[in-house]
C-alpha atoms as a PDB file:
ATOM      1  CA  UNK A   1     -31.348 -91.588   3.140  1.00  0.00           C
ATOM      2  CA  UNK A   2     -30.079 -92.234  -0.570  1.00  0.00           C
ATOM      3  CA  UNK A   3     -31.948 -90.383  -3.310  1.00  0.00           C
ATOM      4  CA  UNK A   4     -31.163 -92.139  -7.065  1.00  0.00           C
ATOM      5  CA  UNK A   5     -31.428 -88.638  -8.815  1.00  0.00           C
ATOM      6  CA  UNK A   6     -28.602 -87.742 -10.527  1.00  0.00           C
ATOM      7  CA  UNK A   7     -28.893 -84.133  -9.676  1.00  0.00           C
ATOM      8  CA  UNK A   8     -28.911 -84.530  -5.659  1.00  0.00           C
ATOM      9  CA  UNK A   9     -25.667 -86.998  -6.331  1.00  0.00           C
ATOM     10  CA  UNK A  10     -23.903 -84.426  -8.603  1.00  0.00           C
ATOM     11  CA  UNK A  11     -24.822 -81.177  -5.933  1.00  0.00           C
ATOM     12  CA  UNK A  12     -21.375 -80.593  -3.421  1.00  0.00           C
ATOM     13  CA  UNK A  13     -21.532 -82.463  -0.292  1.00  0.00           C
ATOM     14  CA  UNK A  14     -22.532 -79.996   2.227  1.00  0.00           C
ATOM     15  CA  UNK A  15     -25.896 -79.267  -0.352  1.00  0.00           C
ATOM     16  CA  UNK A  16     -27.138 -82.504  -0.107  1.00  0.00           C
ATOM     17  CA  UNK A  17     -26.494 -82.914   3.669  1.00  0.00           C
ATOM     18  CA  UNK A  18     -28.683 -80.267   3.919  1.00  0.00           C
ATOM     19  CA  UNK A  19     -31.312 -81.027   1.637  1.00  0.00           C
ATOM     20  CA  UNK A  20     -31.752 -84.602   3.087  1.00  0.00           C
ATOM     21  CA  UNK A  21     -31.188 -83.177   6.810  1.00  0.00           C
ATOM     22  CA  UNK A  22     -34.221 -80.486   6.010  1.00  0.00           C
ATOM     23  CA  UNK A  23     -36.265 -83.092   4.522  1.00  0.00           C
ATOM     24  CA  UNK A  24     -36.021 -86.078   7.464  1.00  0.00           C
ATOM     25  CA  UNK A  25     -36.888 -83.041   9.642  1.00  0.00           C
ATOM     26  CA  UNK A  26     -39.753 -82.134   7.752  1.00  0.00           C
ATOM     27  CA  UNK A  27     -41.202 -85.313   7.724  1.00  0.00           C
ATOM     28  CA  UNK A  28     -40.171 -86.635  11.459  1.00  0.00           C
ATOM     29  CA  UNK A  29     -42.168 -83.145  12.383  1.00  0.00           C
ATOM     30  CA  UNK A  30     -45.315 -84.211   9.885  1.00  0.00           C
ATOM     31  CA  UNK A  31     -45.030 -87.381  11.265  1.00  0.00           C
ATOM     32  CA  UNK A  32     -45.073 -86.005  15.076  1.00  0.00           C
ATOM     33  CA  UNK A  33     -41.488 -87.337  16.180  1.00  0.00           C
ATOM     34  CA  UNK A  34     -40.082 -85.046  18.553  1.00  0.00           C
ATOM     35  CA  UNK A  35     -37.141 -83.557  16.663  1.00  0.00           C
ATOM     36  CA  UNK A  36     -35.437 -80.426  18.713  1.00  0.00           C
ATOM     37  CA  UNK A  37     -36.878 -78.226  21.588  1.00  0.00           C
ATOM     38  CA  UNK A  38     -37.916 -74.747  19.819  1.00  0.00           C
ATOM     39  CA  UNK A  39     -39.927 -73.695  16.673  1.00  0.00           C
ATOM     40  CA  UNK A  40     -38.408 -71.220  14.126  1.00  0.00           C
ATOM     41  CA  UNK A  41     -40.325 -70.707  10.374  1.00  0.00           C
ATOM     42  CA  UNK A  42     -38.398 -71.797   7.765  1.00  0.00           C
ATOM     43  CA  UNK A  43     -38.263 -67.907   6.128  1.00  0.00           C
ATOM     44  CA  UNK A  44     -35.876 -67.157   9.521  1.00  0.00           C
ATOM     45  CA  UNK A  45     -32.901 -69.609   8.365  1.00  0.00           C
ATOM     46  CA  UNK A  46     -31.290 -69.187   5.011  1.00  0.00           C
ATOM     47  CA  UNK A  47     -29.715 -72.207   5.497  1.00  0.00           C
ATOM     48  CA  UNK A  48     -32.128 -74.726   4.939  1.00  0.00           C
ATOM     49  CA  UNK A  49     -32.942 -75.843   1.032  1.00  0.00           C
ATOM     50  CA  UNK A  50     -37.121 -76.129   0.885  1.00  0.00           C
ATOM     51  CA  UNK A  51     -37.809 -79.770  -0.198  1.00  0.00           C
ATOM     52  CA  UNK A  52     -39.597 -80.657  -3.411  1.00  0.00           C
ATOM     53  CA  UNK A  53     -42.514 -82.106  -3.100  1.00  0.00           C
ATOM     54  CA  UNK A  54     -41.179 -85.480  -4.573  1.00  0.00           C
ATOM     55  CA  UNK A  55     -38.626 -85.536  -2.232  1.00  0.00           C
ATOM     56  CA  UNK A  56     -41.015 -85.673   0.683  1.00  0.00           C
ATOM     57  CA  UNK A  57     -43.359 -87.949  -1.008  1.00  0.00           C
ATOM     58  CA  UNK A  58     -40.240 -90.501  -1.820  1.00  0.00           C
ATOM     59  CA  UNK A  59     -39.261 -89.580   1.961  1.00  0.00           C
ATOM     60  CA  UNK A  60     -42.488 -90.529   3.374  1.00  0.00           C
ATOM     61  CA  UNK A  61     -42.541 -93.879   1.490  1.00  0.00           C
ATOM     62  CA  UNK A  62     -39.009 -94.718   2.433  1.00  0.00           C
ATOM     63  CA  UNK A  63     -40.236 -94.330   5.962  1.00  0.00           C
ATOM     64  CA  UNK A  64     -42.897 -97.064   4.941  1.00  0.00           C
ATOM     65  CA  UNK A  65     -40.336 -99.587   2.917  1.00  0.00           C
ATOM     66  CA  UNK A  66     -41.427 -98.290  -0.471  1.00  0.00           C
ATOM     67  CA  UNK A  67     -39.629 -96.675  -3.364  1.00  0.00           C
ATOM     68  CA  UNK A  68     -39.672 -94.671  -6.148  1.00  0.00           C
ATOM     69  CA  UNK A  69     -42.452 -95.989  -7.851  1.00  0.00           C
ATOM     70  CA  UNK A  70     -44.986 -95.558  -4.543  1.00  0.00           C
ATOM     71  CA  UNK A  71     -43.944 -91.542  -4.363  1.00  0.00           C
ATOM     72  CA  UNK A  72     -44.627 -91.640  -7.960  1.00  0.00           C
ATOM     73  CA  UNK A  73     -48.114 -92.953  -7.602  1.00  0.00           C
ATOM     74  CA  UNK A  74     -48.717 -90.068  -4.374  1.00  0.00           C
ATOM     75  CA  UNK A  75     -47.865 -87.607  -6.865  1.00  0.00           C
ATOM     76  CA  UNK A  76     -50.200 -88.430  -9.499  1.00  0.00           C
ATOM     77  CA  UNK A  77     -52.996 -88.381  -6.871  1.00  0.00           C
ATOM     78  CA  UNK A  78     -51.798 -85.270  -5.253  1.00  0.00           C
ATOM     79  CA  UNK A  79     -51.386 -83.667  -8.843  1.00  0.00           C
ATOM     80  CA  UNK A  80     -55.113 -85.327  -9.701  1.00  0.00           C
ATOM     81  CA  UNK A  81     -57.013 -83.992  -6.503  1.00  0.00           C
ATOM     82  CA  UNK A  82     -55.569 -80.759  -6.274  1.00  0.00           C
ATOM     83  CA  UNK A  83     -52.821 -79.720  -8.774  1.00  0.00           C
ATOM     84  CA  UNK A  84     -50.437 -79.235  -6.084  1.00  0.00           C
ATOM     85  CA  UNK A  85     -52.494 -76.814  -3.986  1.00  0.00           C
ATOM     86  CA  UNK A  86     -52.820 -77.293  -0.097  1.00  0.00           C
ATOM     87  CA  UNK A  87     -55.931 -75.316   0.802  1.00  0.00           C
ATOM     88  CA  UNK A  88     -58.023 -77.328  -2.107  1.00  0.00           C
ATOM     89  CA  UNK A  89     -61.597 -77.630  -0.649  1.00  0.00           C
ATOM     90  CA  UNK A  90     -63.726 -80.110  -2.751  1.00  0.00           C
ATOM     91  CA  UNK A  91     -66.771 -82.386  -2.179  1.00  0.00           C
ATOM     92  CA  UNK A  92     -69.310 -79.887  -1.416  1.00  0.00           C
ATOM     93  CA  UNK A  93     -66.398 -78.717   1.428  1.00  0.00           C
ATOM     94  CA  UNK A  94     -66.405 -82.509   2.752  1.00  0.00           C
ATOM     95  CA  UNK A  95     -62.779 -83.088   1.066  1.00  0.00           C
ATOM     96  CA  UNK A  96     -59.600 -81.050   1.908  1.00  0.00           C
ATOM     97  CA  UNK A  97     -56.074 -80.208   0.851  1.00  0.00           C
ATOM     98  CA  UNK A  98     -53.514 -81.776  -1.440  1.00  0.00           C
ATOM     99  CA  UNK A  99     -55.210 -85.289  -1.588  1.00  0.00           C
ATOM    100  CA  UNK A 100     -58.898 -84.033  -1.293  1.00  0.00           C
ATOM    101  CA  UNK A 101     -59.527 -86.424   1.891  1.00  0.00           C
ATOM    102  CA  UNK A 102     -63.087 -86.860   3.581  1.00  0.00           C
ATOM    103  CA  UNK A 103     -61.385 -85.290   7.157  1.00  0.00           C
ATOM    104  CA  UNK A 104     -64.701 -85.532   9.135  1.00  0.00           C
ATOM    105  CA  UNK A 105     -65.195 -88.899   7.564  1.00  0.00           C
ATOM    106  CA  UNK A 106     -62.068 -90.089   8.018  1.00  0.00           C
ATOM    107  CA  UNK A 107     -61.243 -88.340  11.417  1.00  0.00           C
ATOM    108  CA  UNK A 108     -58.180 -86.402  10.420  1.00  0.00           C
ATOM    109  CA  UNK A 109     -57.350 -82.764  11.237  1.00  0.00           C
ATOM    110  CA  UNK A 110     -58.072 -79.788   8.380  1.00  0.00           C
ATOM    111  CA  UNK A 111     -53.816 -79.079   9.472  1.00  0.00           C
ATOM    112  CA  UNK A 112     -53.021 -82.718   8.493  1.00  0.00           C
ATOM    113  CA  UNK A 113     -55.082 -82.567   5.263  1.00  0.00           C
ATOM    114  CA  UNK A 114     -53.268 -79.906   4.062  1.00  0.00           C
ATOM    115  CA  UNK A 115     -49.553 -80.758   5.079  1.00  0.00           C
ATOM    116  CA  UNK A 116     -47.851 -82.415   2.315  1.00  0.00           C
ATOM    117  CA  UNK A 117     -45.846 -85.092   4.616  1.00  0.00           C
ATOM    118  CA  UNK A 118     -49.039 -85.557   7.245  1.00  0.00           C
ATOM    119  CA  UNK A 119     -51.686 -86.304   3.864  1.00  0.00           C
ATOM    120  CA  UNK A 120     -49.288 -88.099   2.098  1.00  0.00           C
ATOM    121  CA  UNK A 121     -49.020 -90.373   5.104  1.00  0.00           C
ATOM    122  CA  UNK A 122     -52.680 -90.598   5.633  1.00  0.00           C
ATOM    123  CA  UNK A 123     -53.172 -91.236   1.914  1.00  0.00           C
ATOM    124  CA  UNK A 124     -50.310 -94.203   1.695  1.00  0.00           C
ATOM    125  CA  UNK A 125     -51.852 -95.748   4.929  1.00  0.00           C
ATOM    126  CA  UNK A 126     -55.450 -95.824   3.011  1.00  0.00           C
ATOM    127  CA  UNK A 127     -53.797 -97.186  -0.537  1.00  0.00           C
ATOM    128  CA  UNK A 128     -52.253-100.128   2.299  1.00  0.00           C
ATOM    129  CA  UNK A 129     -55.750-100.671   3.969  1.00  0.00           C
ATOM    130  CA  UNK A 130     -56.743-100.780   0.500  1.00  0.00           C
ATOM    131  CA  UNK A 131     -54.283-103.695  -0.764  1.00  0.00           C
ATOM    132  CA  UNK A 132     -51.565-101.821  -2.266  1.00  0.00           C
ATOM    133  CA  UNK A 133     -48.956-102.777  -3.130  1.00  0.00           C
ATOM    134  CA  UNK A 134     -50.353-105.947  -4.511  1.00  0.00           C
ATOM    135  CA  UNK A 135     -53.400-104.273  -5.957  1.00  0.00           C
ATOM    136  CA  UNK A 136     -51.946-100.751  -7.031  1.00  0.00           C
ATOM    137  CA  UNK A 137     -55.199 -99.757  -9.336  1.00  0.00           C
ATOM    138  CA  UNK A 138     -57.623-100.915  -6.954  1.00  0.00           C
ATOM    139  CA  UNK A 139     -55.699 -99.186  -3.990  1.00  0.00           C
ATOM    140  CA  UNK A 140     -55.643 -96.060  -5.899  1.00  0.00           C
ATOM    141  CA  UNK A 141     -59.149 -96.120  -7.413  1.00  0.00           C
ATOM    142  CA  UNK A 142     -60.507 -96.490  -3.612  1.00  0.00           C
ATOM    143  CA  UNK A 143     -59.035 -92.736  -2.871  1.00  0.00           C
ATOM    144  CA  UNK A 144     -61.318 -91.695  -5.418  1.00  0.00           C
ATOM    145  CA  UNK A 145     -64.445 -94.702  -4.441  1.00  0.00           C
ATOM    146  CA  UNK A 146     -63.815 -98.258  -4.985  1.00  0.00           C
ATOM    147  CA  UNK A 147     -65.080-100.015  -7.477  1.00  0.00           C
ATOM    148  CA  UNK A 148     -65.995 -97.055  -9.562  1.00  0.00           C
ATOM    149  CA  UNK A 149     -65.123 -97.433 -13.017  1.00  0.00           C
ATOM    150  CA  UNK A 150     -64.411 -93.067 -13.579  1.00  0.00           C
ATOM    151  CA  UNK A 151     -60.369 -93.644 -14.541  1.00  0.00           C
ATOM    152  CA  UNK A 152     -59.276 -91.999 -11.653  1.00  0.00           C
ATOM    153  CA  UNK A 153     -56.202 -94.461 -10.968  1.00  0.00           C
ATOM    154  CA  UNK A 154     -55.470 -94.760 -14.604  1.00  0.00           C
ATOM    155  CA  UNK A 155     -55.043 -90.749 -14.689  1.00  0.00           C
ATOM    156  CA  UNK A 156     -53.403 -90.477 -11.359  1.00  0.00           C
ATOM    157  CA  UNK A 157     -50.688 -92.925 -12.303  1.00  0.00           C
ATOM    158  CA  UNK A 158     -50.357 -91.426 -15.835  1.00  0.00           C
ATOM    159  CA  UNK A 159     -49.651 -87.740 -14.094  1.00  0.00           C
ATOM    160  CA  UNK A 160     -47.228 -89.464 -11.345  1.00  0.00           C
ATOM    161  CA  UNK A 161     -45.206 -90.477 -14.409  1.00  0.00           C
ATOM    162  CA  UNK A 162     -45.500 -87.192 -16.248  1.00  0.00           C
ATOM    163  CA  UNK A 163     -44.565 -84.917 -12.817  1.00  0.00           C
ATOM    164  CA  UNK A 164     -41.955 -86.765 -11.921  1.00  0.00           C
ATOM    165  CA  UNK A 165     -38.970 -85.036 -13.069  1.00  0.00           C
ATOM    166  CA  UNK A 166     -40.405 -81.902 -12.808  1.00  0.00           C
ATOM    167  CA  UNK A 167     -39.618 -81.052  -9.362  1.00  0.00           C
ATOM    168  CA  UNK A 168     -42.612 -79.118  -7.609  1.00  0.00           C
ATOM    169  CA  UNK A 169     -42.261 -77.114  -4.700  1.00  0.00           C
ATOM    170  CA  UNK A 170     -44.130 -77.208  -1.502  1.00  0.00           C
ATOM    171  CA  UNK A 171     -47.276 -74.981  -1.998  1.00  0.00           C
ATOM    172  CA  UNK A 172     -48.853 -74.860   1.912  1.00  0.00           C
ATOM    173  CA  UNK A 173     -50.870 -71.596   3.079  1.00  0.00           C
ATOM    174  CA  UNK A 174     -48.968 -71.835   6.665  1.00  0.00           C
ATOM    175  CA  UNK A 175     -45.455 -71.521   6.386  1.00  0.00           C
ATOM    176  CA  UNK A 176     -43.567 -75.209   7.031  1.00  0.00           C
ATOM    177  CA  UNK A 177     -41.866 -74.558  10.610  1.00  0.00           C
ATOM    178  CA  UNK A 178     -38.684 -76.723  11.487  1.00  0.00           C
ATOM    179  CA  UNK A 179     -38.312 -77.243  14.964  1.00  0.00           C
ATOM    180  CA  UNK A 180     -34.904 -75.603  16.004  1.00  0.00           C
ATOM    181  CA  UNK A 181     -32.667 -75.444  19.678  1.00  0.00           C
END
């Protein structure tokens, strides 16, 4: 997994082995892949580096054969819906977590709708169903309701440019547990 940013690239080798080892766990656990036999909380280990949340959103669109620019447009969503904030309830309580997604609607778990790697897979896999990348407005206006003309995409992809380089960390109410041996 090869990250462009020139600060991963200029930390010592053993930092970013495990940075990008604690983020492919992260998301293979999100994601539901089997990784080791036994659960420990992160808070336990001091060595594992907490992801940002770019780095899991790039991770999670890696995964999917995208870059840089589709993490970018997850965090201008995640920044529009909920500023970052996992336990977000909107919608009149219909809408939940870091992407504000319609879970009863939608027929995804509360725990999925607010775990960064989990929503930001649901929410990539509804901007696909929803023509991206070809269509990258459209896709993202459809989070928010299609063919509404409120400027939700334009202001989600303006805030994906303007968090980008300003790393944010993982903000989740339940601690993020990495499966251990």
């Amino acid at each position: 997994m090869a990250y462009s940013s020139t600060k991963i690239e200029s930390m010592p080798m053993n930092s970013r082995i495990k940075k990008t080892l604690g983020t492919a766990i992260l998301v293979m656990i999100a994601l539901g892949q089997p990784v080791f036999a036994q659960s420990v909380p992160v808070e336990a280990s001091t060595d594992v580096i907490q992801p940002t949340v770019q780095e899991v959103l790039l991770t999670v669109c890696e995964a999917n054969g995208y870059g840089q620019d589709c993490a970018q447009t997850l965090l201008g969503m995640l920044w529009t819906e909920s500023s970052n904030r996992s336990t977000v309830i909107g919608d009149g309580g219909r809408a939940r977590g870091y992407f504000q997604i319609h879970y009863k609607l939608h027929d995804i778990s509360i725990t999925c709708a607010e775990d960064l790697a989990c929503s930001a897979q649901w929410s990539l896999s509804y901007l696909e169903f929803n023509s991206y990348p070809k269509y990258v407005r459209y896709a993202v206006q459809c989070h928010n309701s299609c063919n509404v003309n409120n400027g939700y995409a334009a202001k989600a992809l303006r805030n994906g440019k303007r968090f980008w380089n300003q790393p944010l960390e993982i903000n989740q109410a339940a601690p993020i547990e990495l499966a251990m041996k």
